[in-house]
C-alpha atoms as a PDB file:
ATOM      1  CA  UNK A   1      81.737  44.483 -54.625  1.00  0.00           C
ATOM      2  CA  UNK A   2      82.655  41.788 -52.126  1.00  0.00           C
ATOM      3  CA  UNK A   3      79.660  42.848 -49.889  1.00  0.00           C
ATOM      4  CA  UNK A   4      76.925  42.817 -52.156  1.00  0.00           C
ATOM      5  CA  UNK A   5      78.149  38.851 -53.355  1.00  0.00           C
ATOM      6  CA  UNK A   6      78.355  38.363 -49.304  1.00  0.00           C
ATOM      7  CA  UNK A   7      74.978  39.361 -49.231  1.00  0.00           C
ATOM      8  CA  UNK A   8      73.280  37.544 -52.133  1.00  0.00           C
ATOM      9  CA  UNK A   9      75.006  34.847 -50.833  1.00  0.00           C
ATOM     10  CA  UNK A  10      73.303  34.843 -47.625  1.00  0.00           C
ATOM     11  CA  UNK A  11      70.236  36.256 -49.184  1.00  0.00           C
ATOM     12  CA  UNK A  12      70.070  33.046 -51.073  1.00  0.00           C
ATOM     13  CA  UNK A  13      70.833  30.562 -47.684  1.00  0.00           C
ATOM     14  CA  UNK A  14      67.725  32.221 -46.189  1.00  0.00           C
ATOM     15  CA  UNK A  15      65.674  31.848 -48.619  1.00  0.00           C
ATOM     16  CA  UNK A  16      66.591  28.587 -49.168  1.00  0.00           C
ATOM     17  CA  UNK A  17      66.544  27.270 -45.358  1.00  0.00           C
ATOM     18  CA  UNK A  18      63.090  29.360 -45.282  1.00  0.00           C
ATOM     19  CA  UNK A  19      61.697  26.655 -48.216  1.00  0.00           C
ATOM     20  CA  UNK A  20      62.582  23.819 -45.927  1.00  0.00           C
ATOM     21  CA  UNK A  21      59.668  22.075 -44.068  1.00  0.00           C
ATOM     22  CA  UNK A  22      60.015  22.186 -40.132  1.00  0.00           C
ATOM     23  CA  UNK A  23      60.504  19.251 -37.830  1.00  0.00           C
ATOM     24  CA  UNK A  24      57.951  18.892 -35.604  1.00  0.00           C
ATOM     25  CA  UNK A  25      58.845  18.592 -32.716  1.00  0.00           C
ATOM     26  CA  UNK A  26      56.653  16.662 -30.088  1.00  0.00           C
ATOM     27  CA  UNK A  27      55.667  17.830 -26.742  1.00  0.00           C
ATOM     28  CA  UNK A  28      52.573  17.290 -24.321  1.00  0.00           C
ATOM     29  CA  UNK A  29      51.474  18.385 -21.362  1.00  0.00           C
ATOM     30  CA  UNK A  30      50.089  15.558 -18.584  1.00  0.00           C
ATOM     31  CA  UNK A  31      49.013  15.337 -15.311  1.00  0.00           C
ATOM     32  CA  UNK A  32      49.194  11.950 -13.252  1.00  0.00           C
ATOM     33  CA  UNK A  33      47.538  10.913  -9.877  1.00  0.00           C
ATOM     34  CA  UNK A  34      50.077   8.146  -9.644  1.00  0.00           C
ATOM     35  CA  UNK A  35      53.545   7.515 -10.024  1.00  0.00           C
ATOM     36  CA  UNK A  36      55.198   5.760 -13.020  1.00  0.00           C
ATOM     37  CA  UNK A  37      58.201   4.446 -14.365  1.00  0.00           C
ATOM     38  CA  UNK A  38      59.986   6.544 -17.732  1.00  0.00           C
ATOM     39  CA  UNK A  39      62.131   3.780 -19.106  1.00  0.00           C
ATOM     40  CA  UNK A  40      63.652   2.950 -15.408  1.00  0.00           C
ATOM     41  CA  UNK A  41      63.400   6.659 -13.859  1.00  0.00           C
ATOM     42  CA  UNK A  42      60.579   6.360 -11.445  1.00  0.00           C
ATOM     43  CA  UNK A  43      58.612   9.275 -10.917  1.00  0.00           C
ATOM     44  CA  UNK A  44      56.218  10.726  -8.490  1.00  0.00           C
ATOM     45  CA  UNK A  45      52.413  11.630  -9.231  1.00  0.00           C
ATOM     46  CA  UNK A  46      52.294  15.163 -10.959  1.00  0.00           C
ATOM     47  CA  UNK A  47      52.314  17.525 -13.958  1.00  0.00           C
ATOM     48  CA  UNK A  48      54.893  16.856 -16.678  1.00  0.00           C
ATOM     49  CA  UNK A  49      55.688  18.083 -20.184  1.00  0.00           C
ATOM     50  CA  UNK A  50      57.163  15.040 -21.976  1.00  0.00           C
ATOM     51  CA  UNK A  51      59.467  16.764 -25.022  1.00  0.00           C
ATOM     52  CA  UNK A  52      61.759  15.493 -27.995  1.00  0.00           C
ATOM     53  CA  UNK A  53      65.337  16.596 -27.982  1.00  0.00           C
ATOM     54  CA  UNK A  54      66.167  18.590 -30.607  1.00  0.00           C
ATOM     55  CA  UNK A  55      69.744  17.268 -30.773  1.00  0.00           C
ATOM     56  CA  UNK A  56      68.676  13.608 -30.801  1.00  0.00           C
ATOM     57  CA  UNK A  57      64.744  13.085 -32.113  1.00  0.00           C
ATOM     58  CA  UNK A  58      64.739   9.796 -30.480  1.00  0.00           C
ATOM     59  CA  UNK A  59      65.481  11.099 -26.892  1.00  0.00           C
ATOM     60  CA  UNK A  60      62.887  11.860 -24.927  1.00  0.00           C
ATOM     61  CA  UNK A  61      62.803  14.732 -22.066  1.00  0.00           C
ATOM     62  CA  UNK A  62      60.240  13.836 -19.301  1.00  0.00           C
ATOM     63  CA  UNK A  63      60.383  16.534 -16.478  1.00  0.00           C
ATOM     64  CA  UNK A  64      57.712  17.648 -13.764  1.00  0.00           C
ATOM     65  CA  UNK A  65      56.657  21.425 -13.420  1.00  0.00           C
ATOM     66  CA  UNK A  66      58.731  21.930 -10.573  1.00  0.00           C
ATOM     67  CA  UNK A  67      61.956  20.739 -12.478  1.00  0.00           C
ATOM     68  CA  UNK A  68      62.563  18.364  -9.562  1.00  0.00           C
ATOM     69  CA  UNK A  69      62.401  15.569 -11.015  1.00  0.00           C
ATOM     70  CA  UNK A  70      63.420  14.621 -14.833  1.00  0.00           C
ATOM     71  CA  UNK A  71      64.514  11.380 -16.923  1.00  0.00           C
ATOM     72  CA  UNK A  72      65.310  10.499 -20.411  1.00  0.00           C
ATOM     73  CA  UNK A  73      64.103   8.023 -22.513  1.00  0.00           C
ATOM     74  CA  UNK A  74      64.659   6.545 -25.987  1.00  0.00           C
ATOM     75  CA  UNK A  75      61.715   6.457 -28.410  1.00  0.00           C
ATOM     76  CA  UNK A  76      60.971   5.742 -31.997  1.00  0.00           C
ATOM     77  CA  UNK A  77      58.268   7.076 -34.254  1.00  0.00           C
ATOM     78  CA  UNK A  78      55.047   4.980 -33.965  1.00  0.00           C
ATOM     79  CA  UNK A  79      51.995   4.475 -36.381  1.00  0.00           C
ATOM     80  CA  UNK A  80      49.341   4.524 -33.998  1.00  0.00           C
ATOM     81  CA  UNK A  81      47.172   7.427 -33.829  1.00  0.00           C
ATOM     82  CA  UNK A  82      44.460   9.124 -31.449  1.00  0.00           C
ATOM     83  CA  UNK A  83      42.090  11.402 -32.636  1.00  0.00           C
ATOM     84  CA  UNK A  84      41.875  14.689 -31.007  1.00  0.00           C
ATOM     85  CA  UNK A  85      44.474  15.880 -28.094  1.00  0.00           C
ATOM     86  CA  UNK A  86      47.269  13.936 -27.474  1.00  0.00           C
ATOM     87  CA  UNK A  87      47.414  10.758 -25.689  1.00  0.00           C
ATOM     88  CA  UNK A  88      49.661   9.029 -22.963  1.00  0.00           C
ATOM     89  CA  UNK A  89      49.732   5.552 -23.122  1.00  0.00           C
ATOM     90  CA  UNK A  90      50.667   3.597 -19.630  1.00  0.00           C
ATOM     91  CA  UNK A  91      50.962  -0.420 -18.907  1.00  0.00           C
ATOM     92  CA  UNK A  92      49.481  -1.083 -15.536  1.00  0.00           C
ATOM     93  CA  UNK A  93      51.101  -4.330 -13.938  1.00  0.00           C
ATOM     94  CA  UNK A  94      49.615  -5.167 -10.682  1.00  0.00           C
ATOM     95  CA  UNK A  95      49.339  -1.346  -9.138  1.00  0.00           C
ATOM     96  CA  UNK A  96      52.888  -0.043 -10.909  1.00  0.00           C
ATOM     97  CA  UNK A  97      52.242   1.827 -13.815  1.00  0.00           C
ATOM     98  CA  UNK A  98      54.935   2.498 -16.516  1.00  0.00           C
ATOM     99  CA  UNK A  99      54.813   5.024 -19.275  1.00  0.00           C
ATOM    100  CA  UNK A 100      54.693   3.331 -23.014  1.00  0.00           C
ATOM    101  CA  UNK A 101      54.637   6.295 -25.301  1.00  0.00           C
ATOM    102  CA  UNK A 102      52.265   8.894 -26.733  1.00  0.00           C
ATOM    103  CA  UNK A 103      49.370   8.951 -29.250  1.00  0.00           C
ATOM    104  CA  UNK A 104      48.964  11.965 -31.731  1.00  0.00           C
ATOM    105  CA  UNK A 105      46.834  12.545 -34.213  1.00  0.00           C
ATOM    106  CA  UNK A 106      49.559  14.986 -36.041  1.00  0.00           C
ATOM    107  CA  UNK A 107      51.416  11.972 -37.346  1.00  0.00           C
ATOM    108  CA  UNK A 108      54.277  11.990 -34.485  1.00  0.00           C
ATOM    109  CA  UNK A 109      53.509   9.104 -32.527  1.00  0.00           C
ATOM    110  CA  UNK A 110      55.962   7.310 -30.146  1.00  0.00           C
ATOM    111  CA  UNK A 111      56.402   4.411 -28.484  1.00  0.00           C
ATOM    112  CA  UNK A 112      59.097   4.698 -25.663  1.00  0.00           C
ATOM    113  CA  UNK A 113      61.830   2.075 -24.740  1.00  0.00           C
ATOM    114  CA  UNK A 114      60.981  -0.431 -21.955  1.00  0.00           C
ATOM    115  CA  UNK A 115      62.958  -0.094 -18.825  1.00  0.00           C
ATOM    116  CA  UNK A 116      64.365  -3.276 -16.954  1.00  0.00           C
ATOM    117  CA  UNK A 117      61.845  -2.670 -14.165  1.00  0.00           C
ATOM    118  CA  UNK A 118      58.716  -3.177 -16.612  1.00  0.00           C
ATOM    119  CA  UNK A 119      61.089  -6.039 -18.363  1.00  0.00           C
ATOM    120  CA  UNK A 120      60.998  -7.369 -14.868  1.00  0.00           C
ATOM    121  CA  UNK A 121      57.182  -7.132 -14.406  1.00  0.00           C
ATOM    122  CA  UNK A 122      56.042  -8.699 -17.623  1.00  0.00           C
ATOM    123  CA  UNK A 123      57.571 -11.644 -16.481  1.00  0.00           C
ATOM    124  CA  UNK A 124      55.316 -11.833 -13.769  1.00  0.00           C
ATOM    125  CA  UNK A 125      52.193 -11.228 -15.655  1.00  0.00           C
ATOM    126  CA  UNK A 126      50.335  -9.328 -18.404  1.00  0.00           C
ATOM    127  CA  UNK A 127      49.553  -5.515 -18.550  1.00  0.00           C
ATOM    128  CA  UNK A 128      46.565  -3.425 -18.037  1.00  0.00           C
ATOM    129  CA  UNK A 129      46.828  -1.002 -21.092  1.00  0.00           C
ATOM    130  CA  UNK A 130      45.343   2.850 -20.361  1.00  0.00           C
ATOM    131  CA  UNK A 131      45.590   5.909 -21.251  1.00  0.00           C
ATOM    132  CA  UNK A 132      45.870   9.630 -19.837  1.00  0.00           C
ATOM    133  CA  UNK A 133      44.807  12.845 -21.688  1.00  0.00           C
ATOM    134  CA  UNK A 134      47.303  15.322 -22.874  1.00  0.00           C
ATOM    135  CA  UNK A 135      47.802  18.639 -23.755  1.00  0.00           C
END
């Protein structure tokens, strides 16, 4: 008797946790021909995969396809939107590019936290606003 109440018990957490909608959880695919700054990890020209944390949605996972090199960031859900694939957005102050966040058109937009090295260069003067395709 204790086994089959076991058993609609977890019967019943299934279907329950089966009824609740799933976190999206946001990752792209880019390719740079330059380096950039993550928050105020600098990182060499190359393929990436920028992903949420599943332990903390407003961390950030930026690592290359080699696993060489990696950084963290801090983000927060954005309201911009892209149509279409995915969208890295980078600030461009004189030829030092930094990474600003991501443009979806799935509803889970970012903007990423500004590292003291960009902090440093908008002193100095206004950025050049671009983006890079992702996947």
């Amino acid at each position: 008797m204790r086994k089959i109440k076991l058993l609609t018990i977890a019967a019943g957490i299934i279907t329950l946790m089966s009824c609740l909608p799933a976190m999206a959880q946001l990752k792209v695919e880019f390719t740079t021909s330059f380096g950039f700054y993550a928050g105020s990890a600098k990182l060499p020209a190359g393929t990436y995969t920028l992903r949420q944390q599943q332990n903390d949605p407003s961390a950030f996972e930026i690592q290359d396809a080699s696993g060489k090199h990696s950084s963290i960031v801090q983000g927060r859900q954005s309201g911009k939107t892209t149509s279409g694939n995915p969208q890295l957005v980078f600030n461009r102050y004189g030829t030092t590019e930094y990474l600003e966040g991501v443009l979806t058109s799935t509803g889970n937009s970012v903007d990423l936290e500004t590292g003291e090295p960009e902090k440093a260069a908008a002193k100095k003067g206004s950025p050049q606003s671009h983006t890079v395709a992702g996947k």
